[in-house]
Every structure is written in C-alpha cells, then in structure tokens.
N, C-alpha and C. Protein backbone atom coordinates (compact mmCIF):
# COMPACT_ATOMS: atom_id res chain seq x y z
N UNK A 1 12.81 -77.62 53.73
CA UNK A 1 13.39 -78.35 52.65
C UNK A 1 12.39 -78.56 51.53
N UNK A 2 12.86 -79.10 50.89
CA UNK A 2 11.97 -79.31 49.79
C UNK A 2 12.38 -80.89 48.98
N UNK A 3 10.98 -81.69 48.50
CA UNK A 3 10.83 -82.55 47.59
C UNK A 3 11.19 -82.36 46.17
N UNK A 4 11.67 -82.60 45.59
CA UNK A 4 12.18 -82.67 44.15
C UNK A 4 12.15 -83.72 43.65
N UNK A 5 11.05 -83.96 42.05
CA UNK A 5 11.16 -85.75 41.73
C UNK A 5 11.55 -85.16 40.06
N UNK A 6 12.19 -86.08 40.03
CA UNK A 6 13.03 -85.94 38.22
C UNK A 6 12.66 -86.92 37.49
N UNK A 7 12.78 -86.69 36.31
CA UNK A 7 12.62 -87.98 34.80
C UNK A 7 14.54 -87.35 34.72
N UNK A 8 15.22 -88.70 35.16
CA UNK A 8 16.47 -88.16 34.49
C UNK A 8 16.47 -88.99 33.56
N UNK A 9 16.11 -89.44 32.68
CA UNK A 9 16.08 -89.92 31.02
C UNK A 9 15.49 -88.42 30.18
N UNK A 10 14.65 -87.95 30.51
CA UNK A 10 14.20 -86.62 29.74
C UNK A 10 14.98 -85.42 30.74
N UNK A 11 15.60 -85.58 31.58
CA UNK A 11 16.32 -84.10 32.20
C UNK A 11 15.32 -83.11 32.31
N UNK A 12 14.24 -83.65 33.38
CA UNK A 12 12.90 -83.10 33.57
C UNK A 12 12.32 -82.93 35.28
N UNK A 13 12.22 -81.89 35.53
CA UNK A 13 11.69 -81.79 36.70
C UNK A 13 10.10 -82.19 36.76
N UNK A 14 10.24 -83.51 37.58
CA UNK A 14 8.25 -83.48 37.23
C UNK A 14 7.60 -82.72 38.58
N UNK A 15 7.89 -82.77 39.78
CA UNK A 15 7.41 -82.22 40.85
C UNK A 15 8.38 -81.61 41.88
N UNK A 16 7.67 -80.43 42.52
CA UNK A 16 8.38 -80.06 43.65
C UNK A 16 7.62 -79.57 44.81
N UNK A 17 7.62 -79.73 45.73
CA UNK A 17 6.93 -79.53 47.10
C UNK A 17 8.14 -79.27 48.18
N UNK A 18 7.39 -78.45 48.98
CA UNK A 18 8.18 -77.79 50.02
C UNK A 18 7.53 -78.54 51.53
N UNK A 19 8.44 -78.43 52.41
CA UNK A 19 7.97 -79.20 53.63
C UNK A 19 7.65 -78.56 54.47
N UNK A 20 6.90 -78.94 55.41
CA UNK A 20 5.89 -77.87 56.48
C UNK A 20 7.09 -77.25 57.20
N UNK A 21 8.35 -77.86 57.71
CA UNK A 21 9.20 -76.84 58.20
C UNK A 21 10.59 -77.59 58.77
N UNK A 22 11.92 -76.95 58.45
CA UNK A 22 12.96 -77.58 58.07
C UNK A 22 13.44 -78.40 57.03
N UNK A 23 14.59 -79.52 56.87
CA UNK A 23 15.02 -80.03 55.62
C UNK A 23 13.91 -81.28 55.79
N UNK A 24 13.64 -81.81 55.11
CA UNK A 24 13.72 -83.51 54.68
C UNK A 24 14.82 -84.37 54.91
N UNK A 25 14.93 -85.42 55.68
CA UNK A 25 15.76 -86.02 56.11
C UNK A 25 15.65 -87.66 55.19
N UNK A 26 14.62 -88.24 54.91
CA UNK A 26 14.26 -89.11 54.45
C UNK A 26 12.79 -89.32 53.19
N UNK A 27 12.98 -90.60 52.54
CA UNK A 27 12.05 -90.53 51.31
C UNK A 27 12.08 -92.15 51.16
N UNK A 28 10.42 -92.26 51.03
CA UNK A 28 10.69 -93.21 49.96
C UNK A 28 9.04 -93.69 49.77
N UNK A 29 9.34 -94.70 47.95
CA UNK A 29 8.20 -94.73 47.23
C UNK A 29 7.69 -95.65 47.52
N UNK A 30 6.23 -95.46 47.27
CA UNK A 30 5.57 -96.68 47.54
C UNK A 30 5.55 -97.95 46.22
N UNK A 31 5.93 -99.12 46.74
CA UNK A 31 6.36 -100.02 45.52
C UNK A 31 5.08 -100.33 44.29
N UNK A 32 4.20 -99.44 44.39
CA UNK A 32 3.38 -99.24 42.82
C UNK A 32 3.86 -97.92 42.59
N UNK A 33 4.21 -97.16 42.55
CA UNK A 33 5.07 -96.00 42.86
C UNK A 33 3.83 -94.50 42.50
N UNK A 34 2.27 -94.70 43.23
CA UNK A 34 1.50 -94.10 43.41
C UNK A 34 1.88 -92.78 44.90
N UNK A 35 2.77 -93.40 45.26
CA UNK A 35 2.87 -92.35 46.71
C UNK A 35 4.25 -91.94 47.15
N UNK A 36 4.83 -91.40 47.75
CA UNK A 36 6.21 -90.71 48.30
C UNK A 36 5.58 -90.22 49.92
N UNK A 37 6.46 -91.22 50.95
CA UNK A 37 6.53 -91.09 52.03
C UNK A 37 7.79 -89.79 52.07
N UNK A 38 7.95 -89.07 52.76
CA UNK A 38 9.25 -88.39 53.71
C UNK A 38 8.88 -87.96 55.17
N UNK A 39 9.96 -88.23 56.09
CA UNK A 39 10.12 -87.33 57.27
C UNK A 39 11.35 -86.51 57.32
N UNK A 40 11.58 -85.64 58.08
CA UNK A 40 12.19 -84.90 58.60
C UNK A 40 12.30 -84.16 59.88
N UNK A 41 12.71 -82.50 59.85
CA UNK A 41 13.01 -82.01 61.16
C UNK A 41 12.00 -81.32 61.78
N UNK A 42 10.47 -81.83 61.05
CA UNK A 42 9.41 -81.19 61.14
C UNK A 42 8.22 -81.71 62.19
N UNK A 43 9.08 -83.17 62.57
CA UNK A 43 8.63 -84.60 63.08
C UNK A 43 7.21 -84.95 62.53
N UNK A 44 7.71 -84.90 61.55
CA UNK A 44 6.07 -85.34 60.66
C UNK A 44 6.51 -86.48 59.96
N UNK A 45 5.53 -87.03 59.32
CA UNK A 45 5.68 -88.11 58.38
C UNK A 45 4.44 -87.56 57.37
N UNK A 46 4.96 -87.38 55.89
CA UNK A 46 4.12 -87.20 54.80
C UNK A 46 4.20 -87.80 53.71
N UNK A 47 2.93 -87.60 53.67
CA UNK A 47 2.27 -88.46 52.47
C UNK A 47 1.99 -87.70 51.12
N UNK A 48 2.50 -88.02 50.04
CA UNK A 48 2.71 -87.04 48.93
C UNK A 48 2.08 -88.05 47.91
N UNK A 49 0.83 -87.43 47.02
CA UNK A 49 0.47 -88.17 45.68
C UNK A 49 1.16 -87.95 44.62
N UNK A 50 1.89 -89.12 43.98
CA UNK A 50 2.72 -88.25 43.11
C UNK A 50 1.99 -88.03 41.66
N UNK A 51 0.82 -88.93 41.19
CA UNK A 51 0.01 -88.65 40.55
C UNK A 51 -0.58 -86.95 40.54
N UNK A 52 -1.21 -86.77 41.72
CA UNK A 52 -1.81 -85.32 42.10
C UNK A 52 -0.99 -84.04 42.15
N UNK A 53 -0.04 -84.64 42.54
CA UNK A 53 1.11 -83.42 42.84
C UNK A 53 0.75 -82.76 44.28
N UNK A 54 0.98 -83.16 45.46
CA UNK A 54 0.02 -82.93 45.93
C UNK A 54 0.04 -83.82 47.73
N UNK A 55 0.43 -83.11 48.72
CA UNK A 55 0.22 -83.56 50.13
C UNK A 55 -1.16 -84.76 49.99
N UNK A 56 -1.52 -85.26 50.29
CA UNK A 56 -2.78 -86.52 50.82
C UNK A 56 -3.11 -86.37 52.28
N UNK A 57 -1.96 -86.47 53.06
CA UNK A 57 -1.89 -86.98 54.27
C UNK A 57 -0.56 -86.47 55.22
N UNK A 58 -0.78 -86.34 56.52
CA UNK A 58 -0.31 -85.90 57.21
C UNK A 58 -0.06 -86.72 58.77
N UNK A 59 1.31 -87.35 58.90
CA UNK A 59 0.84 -88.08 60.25
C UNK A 59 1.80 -87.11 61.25
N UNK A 60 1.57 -87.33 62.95
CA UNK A 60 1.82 -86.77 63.96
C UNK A 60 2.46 -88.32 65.30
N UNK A 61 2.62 -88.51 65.50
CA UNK A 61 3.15 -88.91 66.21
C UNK A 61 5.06 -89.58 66.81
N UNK A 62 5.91 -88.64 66.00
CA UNK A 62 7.32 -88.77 66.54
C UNK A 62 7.72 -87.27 67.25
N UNK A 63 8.41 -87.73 68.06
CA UNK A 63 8.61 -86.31 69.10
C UNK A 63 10.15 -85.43 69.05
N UNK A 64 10.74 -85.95 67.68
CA UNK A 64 11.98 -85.29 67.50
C UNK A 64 12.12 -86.00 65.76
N UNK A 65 13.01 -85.31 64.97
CA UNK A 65 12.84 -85.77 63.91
C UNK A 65 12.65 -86.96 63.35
N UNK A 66 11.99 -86.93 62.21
CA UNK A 66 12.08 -88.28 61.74
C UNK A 66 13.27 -88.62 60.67
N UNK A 67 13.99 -90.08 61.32
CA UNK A 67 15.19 -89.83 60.02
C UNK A 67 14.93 -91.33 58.86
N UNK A 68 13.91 -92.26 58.98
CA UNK A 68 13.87 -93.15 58.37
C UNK A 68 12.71 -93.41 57.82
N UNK A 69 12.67 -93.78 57.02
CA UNK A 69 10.78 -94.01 56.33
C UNK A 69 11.17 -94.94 55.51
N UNK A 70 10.10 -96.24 55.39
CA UNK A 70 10.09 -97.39 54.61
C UNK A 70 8.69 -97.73 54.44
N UNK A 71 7.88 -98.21 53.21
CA UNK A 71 7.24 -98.89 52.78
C UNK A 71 6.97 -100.23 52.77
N UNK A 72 6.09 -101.23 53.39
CA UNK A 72 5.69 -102.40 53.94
C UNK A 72 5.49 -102.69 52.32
N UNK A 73 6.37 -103.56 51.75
CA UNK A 73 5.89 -104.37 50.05
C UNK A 73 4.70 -104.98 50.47
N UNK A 74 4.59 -105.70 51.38
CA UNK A 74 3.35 -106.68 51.39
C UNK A 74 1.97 -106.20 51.79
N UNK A 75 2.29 -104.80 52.31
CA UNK A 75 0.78 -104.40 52.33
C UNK A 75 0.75 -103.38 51.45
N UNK A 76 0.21 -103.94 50.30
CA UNK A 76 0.41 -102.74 49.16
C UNK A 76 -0.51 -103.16 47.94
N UNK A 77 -1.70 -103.21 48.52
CA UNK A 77 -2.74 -103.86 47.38
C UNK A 77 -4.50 -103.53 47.28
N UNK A 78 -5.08 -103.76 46.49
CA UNK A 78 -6.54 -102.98 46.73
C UNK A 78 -6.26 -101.46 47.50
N UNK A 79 -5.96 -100.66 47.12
CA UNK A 79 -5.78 -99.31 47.91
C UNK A 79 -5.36 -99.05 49.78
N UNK A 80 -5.24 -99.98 49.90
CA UNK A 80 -4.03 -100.26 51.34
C UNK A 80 -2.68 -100.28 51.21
N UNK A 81 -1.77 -99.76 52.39
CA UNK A 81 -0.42 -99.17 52.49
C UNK A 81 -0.46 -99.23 53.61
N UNK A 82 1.10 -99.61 54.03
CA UNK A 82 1.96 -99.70 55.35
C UNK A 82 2.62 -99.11 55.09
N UNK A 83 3.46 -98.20 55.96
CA UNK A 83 4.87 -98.05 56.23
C UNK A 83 5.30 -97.79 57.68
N UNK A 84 6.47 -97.41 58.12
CA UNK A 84 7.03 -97.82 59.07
C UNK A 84 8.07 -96.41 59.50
N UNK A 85 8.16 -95.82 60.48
CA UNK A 85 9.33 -94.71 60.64
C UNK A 85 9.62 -94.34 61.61
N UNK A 86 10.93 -94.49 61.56
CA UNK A 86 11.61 -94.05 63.20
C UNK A 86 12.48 -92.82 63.66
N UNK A 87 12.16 -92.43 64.20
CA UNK A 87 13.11 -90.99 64.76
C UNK A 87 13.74 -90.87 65.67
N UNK A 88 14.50 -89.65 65.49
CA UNK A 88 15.68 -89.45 66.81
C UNK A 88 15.00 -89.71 68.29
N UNK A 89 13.76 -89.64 68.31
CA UNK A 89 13.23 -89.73 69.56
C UNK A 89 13.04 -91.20 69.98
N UNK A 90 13.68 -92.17 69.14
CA UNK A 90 14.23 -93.17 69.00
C UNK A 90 12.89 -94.44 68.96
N UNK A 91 11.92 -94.01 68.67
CA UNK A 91 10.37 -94.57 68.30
C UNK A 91 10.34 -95.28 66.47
N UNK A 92 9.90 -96.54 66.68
CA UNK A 92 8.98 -97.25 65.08
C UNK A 92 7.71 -96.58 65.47
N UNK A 93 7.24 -96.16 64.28
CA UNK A 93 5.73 -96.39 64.34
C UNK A 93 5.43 -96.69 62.96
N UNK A 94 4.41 -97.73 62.74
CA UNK A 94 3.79 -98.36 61.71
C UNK A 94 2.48 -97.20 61.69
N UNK A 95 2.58 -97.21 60.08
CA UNK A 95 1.49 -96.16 59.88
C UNK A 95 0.17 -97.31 59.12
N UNK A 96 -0.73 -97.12 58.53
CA UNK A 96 -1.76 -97.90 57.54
C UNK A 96 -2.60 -96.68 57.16
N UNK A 97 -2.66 -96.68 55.54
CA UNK A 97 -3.81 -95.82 55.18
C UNK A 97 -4.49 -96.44 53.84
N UNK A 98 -5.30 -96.17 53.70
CA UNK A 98 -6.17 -96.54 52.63
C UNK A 98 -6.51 -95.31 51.96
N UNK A 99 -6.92 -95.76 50.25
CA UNK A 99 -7.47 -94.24 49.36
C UNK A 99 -8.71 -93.76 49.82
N UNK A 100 -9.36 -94.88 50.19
CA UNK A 100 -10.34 -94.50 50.53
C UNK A 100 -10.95 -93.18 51.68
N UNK A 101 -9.92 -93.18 52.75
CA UNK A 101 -9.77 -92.85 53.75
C UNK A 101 -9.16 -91.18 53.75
N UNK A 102 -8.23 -91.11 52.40
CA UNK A 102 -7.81 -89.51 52.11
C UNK A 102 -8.98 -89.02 51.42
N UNK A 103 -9.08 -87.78 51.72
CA UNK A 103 -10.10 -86.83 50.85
C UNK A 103 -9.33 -85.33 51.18
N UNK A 104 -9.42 -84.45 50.18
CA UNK A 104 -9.40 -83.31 50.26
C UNK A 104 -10.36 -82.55 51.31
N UNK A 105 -9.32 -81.47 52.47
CA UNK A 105 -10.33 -81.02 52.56
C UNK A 105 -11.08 -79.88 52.26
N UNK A 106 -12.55 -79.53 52.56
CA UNK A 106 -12.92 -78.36 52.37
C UNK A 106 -12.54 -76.81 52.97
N UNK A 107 -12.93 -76.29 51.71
CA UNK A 107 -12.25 -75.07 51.90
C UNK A 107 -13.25 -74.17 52.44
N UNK A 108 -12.62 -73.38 53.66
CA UNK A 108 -13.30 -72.36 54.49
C UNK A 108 -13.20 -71.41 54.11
N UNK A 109 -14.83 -70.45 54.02
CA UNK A 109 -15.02 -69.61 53.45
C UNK A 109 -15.08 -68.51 54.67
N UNK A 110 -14.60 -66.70 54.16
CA UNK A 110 -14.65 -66.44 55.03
C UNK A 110 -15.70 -65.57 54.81
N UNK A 111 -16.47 -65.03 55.72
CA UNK A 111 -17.26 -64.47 55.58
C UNK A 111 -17.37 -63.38 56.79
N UNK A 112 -17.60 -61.86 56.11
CA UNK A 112 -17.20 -60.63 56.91
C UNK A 112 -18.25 -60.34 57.64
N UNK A 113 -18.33 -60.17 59.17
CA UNK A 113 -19.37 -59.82 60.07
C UNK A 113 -19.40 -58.48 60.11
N UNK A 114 -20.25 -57.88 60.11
CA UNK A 114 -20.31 -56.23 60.98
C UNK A 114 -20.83 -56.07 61.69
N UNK A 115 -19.93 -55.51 63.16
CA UNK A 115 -20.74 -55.50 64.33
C UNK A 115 -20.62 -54.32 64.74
N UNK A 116 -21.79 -53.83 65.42
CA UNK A 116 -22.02 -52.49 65.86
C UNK A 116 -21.88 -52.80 67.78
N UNK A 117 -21.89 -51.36 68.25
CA UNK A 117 -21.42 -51.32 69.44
C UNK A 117 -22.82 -50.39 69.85
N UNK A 118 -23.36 -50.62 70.97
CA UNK A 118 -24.49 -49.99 71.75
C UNK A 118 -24.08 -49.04 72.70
C-alpha cells in the first residue's frame, strides 16, 4: 500500500511512501503534526517524518496485522512521543520514542574481494 498526504486547499500532493509490504490499514498524526504513525498487513508499526519525507523508525512486535494506531496527546513534548496499537493478533502495545534516539542509518559500502584458488 501506500501513504499519500495532500494540501487539499492547494490540490497538492505533498508526500508519498510505499509500505514495506501489503495495504496500510491505519494512520495517524502526531498532535504537533511532526510525525505519521501507520500499521498494516505488514505487522509493523511505522514511523514516518513528515518534515523529511521519510521512514525514521520501524517497530516489530504485533504478530498479525496491525489495524489501529493512536497517538498519546500527553506525551508529546521536548522531543518525546507515545503511541499505542493493536492488532488482529488481538495485542496493545505502547510504543515511546524520542528525536533523539532516531538517526539515519549508515550506508554500507560494498567493496569487491578477489579471491584466487590454490
């Protein structure tokens, strides 16, 4: 599936992202509206910058899709975030992340060996 975020006052596509695998089932913003939670049939929960354009974060722990995602209002300050999501596998799990805590990561270089045979 794929993410799609609009300016419908300007009839403007501002972002689009595709999901690691199947539809998107669920969405939602974080109330400074710096981030976009979704899960889906991928049993992931992601974390999307909408500033960056751009995955952040990646969580793992539901064992069949995820169909609900919500944002904790009250933990939403100095670069801390809650949210909360439950799936068919019929599990809450409370997530917490901080900016501090995302970083890009580095990129692996590859580098060509040549090996000889004796």
């Amino acid at each position: 599936g794929y993410l799609r975020v609009f300016d419908l006052g300007l009839e403007k596509l501002l972002m689009t992202q595709k999901s690691f695998y199947g539809a998107l089932l669920c969405v939602c913003w974080s109330p400074d509206s710096q981030y976009i939670v979704t899960g889906g049939e991928d049993d992931f929960v992601t974390i999307w910058s909408f500033r960056d354009r751009k995955i952040v974060a990646r969580g793992q722990g539901h064992q069949s899709w995820v169909s609900s995602v919500s944002f904790d209002p009250h933990v939403c300050s100095d670069g801390m975030y809650r949210f909360a999501s439950v799936g068919q596998d019929a599990q809450l799990l409370l997530w917490d992340f901080a900016i501090e805590t995302l970083h890009v990561p580095r990129r692996v270089t590859r580098i060509a060996l040549s090996l000889s045979l004796l």
